[in-house]
Protein backbone atom coordinates (compact mmCIF):
# COMPACT_ATOMS: atom_id res chain seq x y z
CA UNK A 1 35.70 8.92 -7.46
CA UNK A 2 35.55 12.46 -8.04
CA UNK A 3 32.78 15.05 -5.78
CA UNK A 4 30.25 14.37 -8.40
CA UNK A 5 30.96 10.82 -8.30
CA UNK A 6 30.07 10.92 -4.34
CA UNK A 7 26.72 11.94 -5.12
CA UNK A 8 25.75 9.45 -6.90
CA UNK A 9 26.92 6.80 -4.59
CA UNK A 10 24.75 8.52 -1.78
CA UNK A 11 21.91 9.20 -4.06
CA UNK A 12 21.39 5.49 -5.08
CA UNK A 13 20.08 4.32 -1.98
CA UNK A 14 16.46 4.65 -1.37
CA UNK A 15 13.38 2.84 0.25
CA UNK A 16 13.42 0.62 -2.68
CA UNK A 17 16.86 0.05 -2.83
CA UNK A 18 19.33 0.08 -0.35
CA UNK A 19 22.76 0.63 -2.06
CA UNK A 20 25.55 -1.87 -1.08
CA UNK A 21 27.65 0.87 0.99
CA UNK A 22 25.01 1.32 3.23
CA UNK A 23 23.69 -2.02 3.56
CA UNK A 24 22.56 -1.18 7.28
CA UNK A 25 19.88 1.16 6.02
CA UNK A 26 17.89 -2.09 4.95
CA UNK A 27 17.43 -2.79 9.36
CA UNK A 28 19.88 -5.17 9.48
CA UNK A 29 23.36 -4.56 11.52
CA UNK A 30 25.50 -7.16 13.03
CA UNK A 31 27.14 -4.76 15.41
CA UNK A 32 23.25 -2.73 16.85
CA UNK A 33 22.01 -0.37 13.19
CA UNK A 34 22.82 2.72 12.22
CA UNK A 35 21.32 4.24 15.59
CA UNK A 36 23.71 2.73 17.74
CA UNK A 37 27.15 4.19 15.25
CA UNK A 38 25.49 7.25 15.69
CA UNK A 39 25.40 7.77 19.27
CA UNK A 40 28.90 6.25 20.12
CA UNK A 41 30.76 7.52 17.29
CA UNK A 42 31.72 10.91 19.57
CA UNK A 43 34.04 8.57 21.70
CA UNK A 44 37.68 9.27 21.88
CA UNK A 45 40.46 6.22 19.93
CA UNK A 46 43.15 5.26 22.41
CA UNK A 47 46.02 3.30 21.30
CA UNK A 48 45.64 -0.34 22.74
CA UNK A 49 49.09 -0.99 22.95
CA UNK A 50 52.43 0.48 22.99
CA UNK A 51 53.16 -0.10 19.14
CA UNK A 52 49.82 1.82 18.38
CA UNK A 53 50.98 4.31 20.52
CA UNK A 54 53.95 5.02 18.56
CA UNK A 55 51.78 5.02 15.53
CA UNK A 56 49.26 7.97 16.37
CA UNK A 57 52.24 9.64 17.52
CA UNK A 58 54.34 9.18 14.78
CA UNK A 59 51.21 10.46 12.58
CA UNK A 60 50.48 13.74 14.66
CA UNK A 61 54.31 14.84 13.89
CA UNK A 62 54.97 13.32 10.73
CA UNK A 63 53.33 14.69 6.70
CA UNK A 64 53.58 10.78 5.76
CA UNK A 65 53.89 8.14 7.86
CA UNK A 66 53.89 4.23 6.62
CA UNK A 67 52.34 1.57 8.75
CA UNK A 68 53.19 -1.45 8.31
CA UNK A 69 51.66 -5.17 9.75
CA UNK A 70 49.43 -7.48 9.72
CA UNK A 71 45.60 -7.87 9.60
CA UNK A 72 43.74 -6.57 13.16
CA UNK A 73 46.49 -4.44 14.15
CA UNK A 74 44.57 -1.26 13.91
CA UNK A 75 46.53 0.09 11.10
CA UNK A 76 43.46 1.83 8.64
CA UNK A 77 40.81 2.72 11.71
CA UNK A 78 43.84 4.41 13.82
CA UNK A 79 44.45 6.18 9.85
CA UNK A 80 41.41 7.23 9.66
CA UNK A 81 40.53 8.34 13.00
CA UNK A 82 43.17 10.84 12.72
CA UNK A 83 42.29 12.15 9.52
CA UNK A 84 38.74 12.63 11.02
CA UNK A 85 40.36 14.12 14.31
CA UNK A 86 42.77 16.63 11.58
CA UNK A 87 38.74 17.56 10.22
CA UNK A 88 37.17 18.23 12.76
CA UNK A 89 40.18 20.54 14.29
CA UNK A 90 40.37 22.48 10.76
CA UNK A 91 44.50 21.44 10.20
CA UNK A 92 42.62 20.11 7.07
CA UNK A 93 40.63 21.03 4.38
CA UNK A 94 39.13 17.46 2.88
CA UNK A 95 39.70 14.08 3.34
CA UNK A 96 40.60 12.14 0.92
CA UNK A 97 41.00 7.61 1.03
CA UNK A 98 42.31 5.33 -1.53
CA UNK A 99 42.59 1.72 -1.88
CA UNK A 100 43.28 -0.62 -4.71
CA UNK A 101 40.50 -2.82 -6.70
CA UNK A 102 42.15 -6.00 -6.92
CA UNK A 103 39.85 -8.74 -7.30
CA UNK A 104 41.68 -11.35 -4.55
CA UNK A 105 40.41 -14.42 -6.62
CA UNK A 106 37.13 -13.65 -7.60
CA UNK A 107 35.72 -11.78 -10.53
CA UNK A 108 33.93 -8.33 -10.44
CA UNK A 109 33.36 -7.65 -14.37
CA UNK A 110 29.74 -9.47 -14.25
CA UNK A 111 28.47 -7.54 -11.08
CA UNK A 112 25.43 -5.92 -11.53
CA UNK A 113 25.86 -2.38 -11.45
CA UNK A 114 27.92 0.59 -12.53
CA UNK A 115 31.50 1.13 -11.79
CA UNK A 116 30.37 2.89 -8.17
CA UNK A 117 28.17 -0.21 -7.56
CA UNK A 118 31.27 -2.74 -8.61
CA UNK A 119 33.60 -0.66 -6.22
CA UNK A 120 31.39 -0.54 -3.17
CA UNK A 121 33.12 -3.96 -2.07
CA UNK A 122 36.20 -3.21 -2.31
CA UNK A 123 35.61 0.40 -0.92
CA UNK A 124 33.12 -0.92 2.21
CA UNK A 125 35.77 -1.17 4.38
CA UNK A 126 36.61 2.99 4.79
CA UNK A 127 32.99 3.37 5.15
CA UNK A 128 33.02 1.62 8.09
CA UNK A 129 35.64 2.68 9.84
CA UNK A 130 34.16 6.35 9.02
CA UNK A 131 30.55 5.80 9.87
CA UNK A 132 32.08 4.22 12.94
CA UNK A 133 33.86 7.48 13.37
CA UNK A 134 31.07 10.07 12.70
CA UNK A 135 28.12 8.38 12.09
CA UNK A 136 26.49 7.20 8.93
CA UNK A 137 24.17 10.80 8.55
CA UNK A 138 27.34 13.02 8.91
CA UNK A 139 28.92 10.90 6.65
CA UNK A 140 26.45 11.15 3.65
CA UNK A 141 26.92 14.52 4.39
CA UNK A 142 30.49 15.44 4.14
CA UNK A 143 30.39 12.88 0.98
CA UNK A 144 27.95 15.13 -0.76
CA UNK A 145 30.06 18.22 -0.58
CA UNK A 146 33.20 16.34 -1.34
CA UNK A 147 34.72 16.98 1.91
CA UNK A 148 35.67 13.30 1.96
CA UNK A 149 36.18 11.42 -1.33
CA UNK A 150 36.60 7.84 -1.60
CA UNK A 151 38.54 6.60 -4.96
CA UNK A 152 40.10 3.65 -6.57
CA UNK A 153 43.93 4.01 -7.04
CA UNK A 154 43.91 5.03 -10.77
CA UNK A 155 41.77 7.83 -10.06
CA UNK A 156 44.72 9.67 -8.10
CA UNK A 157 47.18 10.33 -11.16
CA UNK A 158 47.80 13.74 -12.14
CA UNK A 159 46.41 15.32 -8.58
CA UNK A 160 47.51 17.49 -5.95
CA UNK A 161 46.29 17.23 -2.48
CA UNK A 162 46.51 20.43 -0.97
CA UNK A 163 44.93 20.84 2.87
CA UNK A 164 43.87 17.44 2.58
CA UNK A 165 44.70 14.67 4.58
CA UNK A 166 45.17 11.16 2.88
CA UNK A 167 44.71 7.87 3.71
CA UNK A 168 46.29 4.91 1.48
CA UNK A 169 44.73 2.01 2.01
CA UNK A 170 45.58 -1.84 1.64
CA UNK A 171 48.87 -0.89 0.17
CA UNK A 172 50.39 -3.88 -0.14
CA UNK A 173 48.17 -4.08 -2.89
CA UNK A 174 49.91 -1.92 -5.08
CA UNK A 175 52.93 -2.05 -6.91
CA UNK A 176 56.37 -0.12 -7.04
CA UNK A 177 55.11 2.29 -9.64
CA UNK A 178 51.73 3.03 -8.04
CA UNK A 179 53.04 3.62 -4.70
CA UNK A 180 55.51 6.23 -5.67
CA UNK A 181 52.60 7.84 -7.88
CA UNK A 182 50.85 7.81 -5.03
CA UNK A 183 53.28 9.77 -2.72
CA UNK A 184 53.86 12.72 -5.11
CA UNK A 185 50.14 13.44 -4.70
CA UNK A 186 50.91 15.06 -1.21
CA UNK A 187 51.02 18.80 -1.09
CA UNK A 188 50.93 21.47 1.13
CA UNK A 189 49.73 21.42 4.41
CA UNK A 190 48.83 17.78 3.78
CA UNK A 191 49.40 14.45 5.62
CA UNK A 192 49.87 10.88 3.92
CA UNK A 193 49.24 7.68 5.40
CA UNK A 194 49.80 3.96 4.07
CA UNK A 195 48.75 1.13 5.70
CA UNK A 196 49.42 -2.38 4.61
CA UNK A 197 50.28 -6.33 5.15
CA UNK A 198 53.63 -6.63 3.02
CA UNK A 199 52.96 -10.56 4.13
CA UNK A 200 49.76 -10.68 2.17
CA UNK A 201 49.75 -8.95 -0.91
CA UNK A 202 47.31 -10.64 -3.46
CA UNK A 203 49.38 -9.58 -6.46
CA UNK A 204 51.95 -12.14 -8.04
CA UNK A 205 55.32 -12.91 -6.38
CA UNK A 206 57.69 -10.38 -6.43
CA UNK A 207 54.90 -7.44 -7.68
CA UNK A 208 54.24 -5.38 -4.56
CA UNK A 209 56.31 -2.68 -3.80
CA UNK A 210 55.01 -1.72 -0.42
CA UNK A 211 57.88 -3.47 1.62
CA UNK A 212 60.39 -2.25 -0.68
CA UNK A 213 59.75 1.53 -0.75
CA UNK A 214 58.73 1.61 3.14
CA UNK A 215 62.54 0.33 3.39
CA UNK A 216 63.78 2.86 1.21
CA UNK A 217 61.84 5.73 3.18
CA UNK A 218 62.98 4.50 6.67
CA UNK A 219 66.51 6.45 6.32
CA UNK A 220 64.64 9.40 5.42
CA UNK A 221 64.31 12.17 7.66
CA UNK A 222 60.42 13.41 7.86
CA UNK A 223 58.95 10.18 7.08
CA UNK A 224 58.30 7.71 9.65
CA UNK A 225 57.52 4.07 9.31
CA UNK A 226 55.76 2.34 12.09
CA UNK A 227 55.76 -1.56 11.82
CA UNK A 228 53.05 -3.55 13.99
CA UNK A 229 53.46 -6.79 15.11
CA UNK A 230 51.27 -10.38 15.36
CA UNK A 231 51.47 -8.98 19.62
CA UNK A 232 49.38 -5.82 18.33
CA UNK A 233 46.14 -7.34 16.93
CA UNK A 234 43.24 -6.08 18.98
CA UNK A 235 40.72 -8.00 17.12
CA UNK A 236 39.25 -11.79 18.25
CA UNK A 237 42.81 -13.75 20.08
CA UNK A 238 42.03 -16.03 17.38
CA UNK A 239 43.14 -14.13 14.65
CA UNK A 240 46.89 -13.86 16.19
CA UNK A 241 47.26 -17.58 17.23
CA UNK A 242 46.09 -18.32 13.38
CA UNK A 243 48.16 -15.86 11.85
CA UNK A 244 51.28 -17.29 13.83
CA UNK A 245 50.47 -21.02 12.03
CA UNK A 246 49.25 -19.79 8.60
């Protein structure tokens, strides 16, 4: 999703038709409306417990950090709040975030839409953490001008992120190939992160190649690799006591 691409995602939605990425433009917000993002989104992200700790530390002194764990752990929005935090301090330049379209079981080819409109599902889930981050006007804003873009995996190939920090997204996703693509996009002055579940990958057995490279890495010096445990999910209890059975 290039800068002009951007536009045209913010463009779409209108009084007559509220465009899927912004669904809470149409009045209706589970967590309070677009009002309520917008005046809380100034408050400061504190790590919840020790292991995030060591991940928003190991991200302010590393240029690419992996995170690794399951679902609730905190992994993207901790990502993402410091790539808004490197913004907003000017140690960056743009923001760029990247996750891959894999349809987990369920077909998007007869979607109505364009490509933008079939990738605002899979896609949804960095605008939230964002909006929640900086509200939804700032947002649109920053979109506009292409100081954040949001893209599908195959639109990274062949780049250079320079000044830019870079959020990977869902990684576990992806396979060996992609991955290491993915990590020769960073450039100067530049900061990488990958999040990811190695324990629930929705490719086929033996296809990911998140747990395999963040191995690799481990040993080598300038990269850190933070792992998160079941003990780290800050979401409903539920979610750990299910994961521990499922």
């Amino acid at each position: 999703m290039a800068k002009r691409s951007s536009k045209g995602i913010v463009a779409t939605a209108t009084e007559s038709k509220v465009h899927p990425l912004f669904p809470a433009a149409s009045g209706w917000d589970p967590l309070g409306g677009e009002e309520r993002r917008d005046q809380s989104y100034l408050r400061t992200v504190k790590p919840q417990n020790a292991n995030q700790k060591l991940l928003m530390d190991a991200i302010k002194a590393h240029n690419l950090v992996m995170a690794l764990g399951p679902a609730g752990t905190g992994k993207t929005y901790l990502a993402i709040s410091a790539a808004v935090e490197a913004l907003e301090e000017g140690s960056v330049d743009r923001i760029v975030l990247s996750r891959p379209a894999l349809e987990a079981g369920e077909s998007i080819g007869f979607l109505p839409g364009d490509m933008h409109e079939k990738m605002a599902p899979f896609l949804r889930p960095l605008y939230d953490a964002l909006t929640d981050r900086m509200g939804a006007k700032r947002l649109r804003a920053l979109m506009a001008d292409g100081t954040i873009e949001i893209a599908p995996i195959g639109y990274m190939r062949g780049r250079t992120l320079n000044n830019a920090f870079v959020v990977i997204d869902e990684a576990q996703n992806c396979t060996y190939s992609q991955i290491k693509m993915l990590l020769t996009r960073l450039g100067w002055h530049s900061t990488m992160v990958l999040t990811g579940d190695p324990d629930q990958t929705d490719l086929l057995d033996n296809l990911s190649g998140l747990a395999d490279i963040a191995r690799r890495l481990e040993a080598v010096e300038g990269i850190a690799v933070a792992r998160l445990t079941e003990k780290d999910i800050v979401r409903h209890p539920l979610v750990a006591s299910m994961l521990t059975v499922l």
